[in-house]
C-alpha atoms as a PDB file:
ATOM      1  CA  UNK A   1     -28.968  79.699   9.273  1.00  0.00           C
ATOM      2  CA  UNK A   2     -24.889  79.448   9.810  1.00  0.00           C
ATOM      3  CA  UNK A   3     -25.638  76.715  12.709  1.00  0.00           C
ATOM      4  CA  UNK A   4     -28.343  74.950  10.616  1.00  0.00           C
ATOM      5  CA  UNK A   5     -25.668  74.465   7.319  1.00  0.00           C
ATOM      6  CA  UNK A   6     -22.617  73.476   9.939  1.00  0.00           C
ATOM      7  CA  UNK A   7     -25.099  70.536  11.321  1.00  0.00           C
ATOM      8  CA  UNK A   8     -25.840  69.627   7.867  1.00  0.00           C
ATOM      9  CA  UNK A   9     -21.570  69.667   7.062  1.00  0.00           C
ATOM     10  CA  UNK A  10     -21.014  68.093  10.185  1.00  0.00           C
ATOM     11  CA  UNK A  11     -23.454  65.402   9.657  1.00  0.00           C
ATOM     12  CA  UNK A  12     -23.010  64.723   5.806  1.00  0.00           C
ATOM     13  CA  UNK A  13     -18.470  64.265   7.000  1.00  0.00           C
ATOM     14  CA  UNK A  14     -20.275  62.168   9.570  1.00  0.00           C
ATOM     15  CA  UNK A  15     -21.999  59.742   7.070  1.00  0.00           C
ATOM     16  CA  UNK A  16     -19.011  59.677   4.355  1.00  0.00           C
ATOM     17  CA  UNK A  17     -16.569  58.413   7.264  1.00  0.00           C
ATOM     18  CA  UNK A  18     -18.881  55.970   8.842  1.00  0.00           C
ATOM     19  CA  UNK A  19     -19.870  54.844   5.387  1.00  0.00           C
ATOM     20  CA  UNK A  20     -16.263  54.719   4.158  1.00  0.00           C
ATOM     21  CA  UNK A  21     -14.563  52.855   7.188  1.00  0.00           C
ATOM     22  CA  UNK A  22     -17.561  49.790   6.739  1.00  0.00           C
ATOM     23  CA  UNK A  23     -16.100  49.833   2.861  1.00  0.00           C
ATOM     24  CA  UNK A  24     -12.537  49.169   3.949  1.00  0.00           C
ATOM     25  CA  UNK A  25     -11.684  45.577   2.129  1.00  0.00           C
ATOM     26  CA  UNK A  26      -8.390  44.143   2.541  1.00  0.00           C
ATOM     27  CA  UNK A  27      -6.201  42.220   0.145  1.00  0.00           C
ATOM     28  CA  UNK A  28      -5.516  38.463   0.984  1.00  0.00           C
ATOM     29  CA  UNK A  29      -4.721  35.334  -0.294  1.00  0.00           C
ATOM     30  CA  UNK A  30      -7.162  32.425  -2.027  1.00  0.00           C
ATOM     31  CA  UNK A  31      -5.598  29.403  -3.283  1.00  0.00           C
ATOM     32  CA  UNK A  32      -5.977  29.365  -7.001  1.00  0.00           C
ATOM     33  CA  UNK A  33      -6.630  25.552  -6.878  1.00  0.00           C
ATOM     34  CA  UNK A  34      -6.889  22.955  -3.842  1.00  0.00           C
ATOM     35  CA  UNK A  35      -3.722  23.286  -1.975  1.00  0.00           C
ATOM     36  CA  UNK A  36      -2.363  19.491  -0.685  1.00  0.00           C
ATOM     37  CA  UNK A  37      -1.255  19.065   2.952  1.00  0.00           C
ATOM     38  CA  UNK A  38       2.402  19.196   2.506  1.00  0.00           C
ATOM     39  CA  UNK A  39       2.104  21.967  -0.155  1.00  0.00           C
ATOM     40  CA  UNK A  40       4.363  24.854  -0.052  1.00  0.00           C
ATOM     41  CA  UNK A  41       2.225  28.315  -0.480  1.00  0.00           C
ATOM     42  CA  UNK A  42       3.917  30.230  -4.033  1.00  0.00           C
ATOM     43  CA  UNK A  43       2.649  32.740  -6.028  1.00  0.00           C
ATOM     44  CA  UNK A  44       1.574  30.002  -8.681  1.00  0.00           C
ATOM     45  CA  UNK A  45      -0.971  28.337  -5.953  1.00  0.00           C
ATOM     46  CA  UNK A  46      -2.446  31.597  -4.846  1.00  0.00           C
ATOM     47  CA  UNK A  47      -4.434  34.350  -5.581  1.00  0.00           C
ATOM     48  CA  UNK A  48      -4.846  37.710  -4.498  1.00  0.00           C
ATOM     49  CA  UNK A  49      -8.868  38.496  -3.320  1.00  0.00           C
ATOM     50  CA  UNK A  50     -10.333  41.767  -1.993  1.00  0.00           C
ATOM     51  CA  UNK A  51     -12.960  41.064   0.772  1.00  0.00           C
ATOM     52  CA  UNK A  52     -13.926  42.512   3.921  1.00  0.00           C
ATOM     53  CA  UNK A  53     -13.170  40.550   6.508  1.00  0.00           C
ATOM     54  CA  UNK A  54     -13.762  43.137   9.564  1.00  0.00           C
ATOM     55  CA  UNK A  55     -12.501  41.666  12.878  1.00  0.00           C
ATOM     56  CA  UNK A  56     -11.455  38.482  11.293  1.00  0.00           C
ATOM     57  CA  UNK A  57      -8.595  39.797   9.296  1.00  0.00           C
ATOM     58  CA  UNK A  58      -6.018  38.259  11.446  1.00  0.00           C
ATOM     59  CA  UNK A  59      -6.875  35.206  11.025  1.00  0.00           C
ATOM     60  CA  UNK A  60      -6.523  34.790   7.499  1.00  0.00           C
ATOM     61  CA  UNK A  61      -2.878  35.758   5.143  1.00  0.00           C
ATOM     62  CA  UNK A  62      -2.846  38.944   4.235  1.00  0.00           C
ATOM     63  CA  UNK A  63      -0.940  40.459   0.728  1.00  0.00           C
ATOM     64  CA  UNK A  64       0.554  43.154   3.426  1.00  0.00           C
ATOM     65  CA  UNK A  65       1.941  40.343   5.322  1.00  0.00           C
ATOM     66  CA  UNK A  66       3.443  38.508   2.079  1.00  0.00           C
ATOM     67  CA  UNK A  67       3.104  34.830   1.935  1.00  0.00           C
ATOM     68  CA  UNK A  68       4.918  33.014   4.679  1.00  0.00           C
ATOM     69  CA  UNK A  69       8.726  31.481   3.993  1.00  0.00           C
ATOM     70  CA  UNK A  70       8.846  27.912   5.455  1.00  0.00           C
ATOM     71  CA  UNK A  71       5.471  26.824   6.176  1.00  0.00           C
ATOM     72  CA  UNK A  72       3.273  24.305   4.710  1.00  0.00           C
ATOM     73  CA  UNK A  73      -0.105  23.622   4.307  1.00  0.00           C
ATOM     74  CA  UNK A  74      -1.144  21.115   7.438  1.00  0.00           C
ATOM     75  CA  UNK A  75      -4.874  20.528   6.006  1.00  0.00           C
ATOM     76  CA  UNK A  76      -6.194  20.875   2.632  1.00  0.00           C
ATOM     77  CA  UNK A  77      -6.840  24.282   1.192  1.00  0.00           C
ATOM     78  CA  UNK A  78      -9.978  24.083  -0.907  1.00  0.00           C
ATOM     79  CA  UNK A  79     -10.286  25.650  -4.276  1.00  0.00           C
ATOM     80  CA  UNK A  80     -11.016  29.558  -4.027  1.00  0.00           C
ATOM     81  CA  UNK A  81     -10.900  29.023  -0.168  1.00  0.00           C
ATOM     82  CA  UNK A  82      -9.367  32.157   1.416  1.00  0.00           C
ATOM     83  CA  UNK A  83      -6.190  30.830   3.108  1.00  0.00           C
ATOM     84  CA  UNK A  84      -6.655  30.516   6.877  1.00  0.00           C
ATOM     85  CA  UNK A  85      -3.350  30.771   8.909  1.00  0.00           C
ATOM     86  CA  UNK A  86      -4.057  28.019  11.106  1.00  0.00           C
ATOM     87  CA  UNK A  87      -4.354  26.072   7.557  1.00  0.00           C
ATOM     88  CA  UNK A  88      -0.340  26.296   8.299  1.00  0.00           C
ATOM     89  CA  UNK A  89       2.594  25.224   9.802  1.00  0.00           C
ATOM     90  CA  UNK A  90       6.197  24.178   9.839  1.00  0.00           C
ATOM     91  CA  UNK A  91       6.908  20.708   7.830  1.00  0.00           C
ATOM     92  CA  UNK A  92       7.914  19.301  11.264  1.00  0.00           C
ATOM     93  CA  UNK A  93       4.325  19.741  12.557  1.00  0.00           C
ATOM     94  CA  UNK A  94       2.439  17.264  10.040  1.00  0.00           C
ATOM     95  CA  UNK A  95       1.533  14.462  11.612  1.00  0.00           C
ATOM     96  CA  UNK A  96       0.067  12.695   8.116  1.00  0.00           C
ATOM     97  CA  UNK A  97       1.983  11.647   5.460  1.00  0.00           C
ATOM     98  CA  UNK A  98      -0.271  10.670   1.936  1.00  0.00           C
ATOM     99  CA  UNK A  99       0.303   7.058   1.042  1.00  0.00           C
ATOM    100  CA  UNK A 100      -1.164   5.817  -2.065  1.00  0.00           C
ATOM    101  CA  UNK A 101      -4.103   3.128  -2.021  1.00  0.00           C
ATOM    102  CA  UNK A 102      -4.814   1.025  -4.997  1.00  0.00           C
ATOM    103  CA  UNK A 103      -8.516  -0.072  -4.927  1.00  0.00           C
ATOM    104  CA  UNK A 104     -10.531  -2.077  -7.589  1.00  0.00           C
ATOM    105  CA  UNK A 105     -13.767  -0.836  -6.180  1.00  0.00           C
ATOM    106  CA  UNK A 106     -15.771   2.246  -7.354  1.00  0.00           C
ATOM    107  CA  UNK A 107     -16.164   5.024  -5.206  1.00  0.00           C
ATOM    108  CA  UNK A 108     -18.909   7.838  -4.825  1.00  0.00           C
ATOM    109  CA  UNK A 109     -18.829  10.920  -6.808  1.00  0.00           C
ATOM    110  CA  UNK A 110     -18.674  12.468  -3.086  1.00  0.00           C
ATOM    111  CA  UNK A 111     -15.383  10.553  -2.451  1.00  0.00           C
ATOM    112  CA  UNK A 112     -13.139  13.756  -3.525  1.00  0.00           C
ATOM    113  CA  UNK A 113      -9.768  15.314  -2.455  1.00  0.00           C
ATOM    114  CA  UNK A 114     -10.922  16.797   1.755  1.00  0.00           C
ATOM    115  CA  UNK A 115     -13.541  14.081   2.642  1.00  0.00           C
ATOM    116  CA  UNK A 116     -12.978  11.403   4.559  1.00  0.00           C
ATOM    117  CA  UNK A 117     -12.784   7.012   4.098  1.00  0.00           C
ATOM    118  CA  UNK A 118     -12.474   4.596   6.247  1.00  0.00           C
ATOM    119  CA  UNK A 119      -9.932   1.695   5.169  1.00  0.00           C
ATOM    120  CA  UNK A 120     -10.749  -1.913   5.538  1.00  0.00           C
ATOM    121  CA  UNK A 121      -8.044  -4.699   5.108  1.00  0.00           C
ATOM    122  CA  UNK A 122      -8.682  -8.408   4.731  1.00  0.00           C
ATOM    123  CA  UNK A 123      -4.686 -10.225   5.368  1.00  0.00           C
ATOM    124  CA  UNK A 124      -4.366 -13.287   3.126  1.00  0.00           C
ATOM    125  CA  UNK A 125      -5.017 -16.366   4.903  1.00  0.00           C
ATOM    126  CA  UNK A 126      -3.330 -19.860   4.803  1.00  0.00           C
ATOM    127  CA  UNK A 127      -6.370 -21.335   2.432  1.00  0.00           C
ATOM    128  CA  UNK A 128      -5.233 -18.668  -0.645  1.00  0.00           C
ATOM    129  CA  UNK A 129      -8.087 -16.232   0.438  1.00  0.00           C
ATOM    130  CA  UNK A 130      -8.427 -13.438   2.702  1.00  0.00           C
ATOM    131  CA  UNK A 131      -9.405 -13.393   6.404  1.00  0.00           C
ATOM    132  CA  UNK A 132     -12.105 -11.250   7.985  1.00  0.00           C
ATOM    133  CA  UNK A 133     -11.641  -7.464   6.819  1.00  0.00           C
ATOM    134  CA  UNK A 134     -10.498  -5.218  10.082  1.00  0.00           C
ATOM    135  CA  UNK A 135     -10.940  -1.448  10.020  1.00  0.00           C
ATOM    136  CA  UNK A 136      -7.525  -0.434   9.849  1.00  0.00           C
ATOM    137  CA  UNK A 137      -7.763   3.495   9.279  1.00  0.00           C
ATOM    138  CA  UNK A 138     -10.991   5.370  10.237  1.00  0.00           C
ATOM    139  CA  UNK A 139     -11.944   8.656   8.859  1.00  0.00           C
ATOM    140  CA  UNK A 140      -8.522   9.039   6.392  1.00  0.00           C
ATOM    141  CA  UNK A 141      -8.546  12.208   4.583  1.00  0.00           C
ATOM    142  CA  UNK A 142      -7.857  11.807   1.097  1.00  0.00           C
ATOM    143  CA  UNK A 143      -5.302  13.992  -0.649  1.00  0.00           C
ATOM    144  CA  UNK A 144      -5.625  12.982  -3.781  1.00  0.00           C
ATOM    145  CA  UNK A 145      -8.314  10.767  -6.167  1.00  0.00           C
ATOM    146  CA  UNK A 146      -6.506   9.100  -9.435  1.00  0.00           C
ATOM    147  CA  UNK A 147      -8.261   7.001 -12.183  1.00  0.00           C
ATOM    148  CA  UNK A 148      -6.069   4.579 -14.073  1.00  0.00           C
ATOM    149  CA  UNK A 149      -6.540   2.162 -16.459  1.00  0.00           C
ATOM    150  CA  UNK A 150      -4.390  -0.910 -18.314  1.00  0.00           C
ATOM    151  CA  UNK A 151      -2.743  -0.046 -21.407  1.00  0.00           C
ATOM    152  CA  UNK A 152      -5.477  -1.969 -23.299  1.00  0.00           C
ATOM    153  CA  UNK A 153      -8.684  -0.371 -20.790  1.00  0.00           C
ATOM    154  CA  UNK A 154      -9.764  -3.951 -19.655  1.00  0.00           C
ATOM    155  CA  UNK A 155      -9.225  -2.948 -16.164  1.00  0.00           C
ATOM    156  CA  UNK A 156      -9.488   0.348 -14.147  1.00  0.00           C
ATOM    157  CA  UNK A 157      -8.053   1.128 -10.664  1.00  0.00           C
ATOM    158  CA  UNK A 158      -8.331   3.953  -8.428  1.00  0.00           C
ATOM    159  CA  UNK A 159      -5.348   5.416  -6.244  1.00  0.00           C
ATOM    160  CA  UNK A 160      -6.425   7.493  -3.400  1.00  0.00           C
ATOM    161  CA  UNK A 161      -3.519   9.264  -1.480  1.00  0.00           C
ATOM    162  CA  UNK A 162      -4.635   8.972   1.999  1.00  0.00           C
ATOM    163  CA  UNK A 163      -3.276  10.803   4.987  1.00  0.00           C
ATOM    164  CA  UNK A 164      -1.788   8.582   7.483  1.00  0.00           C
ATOM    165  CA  UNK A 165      -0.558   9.012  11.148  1.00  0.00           C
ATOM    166  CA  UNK A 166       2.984   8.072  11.801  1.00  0.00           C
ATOM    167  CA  UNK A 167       1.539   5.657  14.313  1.00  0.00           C
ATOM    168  CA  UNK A 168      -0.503   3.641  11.841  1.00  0.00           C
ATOM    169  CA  UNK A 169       2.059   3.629   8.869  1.00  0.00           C
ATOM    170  CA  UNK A 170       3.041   0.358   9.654  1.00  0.00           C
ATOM    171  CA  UNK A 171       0.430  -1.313  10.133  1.00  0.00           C
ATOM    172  CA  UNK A 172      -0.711   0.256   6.357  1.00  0.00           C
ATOM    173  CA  UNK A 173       2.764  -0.471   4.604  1.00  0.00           C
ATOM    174  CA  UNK A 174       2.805  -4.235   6.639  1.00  0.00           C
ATOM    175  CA  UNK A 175      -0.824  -4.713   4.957  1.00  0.00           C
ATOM    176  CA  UNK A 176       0.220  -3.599   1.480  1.00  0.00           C
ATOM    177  CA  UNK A 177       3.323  -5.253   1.521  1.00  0.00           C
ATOM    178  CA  UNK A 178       1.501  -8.902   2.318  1.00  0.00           C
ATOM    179  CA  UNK A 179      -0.681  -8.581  -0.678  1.00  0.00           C
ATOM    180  CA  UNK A 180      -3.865  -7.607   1.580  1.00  0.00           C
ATOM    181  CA  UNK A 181      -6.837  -6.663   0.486  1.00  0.00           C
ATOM    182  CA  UNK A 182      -7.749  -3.626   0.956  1.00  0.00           C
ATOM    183  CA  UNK A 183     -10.980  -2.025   0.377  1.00  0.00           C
ATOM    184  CA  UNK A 184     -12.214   2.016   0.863  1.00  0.00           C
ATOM    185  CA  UNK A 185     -15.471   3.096   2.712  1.00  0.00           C
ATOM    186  CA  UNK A 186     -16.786   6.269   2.035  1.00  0.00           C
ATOM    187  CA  UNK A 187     -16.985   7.900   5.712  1.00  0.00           C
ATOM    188  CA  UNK A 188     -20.274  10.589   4.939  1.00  0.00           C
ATOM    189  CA  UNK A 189     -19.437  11.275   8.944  1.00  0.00           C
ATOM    190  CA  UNK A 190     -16.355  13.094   8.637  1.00  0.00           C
ATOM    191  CA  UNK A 191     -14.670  11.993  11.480  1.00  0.00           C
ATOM    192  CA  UNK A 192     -13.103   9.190  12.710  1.00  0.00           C
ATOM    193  CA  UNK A 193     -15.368   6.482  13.049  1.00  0.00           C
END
């Protein structure tokens, strides 16, 4: 009778400790609202979320581990998206810079802040039009998506703040500064084209 109740003992502690070490959550950090590439990480940006995130813990920030001094955010942090420590890094390591684009055009609904567009730009020619457009940027995140409109509403613009390599600045800011025309594909693919 003594053995049978110290096997039921043993077995319920058994139960209660595996059952409490699958509960175990841990604290970390959710941006309160999409978090720009550039963006430092502040109590403002973030939340605090309990979840269980078992063997994966490390790879996310942690409350414990406070939120990082001197690192940025080197891809977009979506909206309630935990935040992912390779998500990341020191200023020096961004390798896009977002460069506004005025376009005329509309755009998809799915054209939002973390997708991707390819840019097209037509250089004026000698004829006062435009040559043949070139791709000049495939698969360009966008930051940022702005609506704007005249003062009187006749005419509406979008600005998209696109992330741009250091290598193809140039080539962007020569285009912009001649007065090209320059026109934004939706890029469903993701990646650069």
């Amino acid at each position: 009778m003594l053995v049978g109740m110290l096997l039921v003992l043993a077995s319920v502690a058994g139960v209660i400790s595996l059952v409490g070490s699958a509960d175990r959550t841990t604290e970390v950090y959710a941006a309160r609202d999409s978090i720009a590439v550039g963006e430092k990480l502040t109590p403002d940006n973030v939340v605090r979320a309990k979840v269980r995130l078992g063997e994966t813990e490390e790879q996310y920030v942690t409350v414990e581990s406070g939120l990082p001094e001197g690192l940025v955010a080197v891809q977009r942090i979506g909206k309630n998206q935990l935040v992912p420590r390779e998500s990341l890094g020191k200023v020096d390591a961004l390798d896009r810079k977002p460069v506004a684009v005025t376009i005329g055009e509309s755009l998809p609904p799915q054209a939002v802040a973390g997708t991707r567009v390819d840019v097209w730009v037509a250089m004026p020619d000698a004829r006062n039009g435009f040559s043949e457009p070139k791709l000049l940027l495939p698969g360009a995140e966008i930051a940022q998506v702005t609506s704007e409109s005249t003062t009187l509403g006749s005419s509406r613009n979008t600005v998209l703040m696109v992330l741009v390599a250091d290598s193809q600045m140039p080539a962007l800011l020569g285009a912009q500064a001649n007065q090209a025309k320059i026109s934004v594909v939706w890029n469903p693919g993701g990646g650069a084209s």
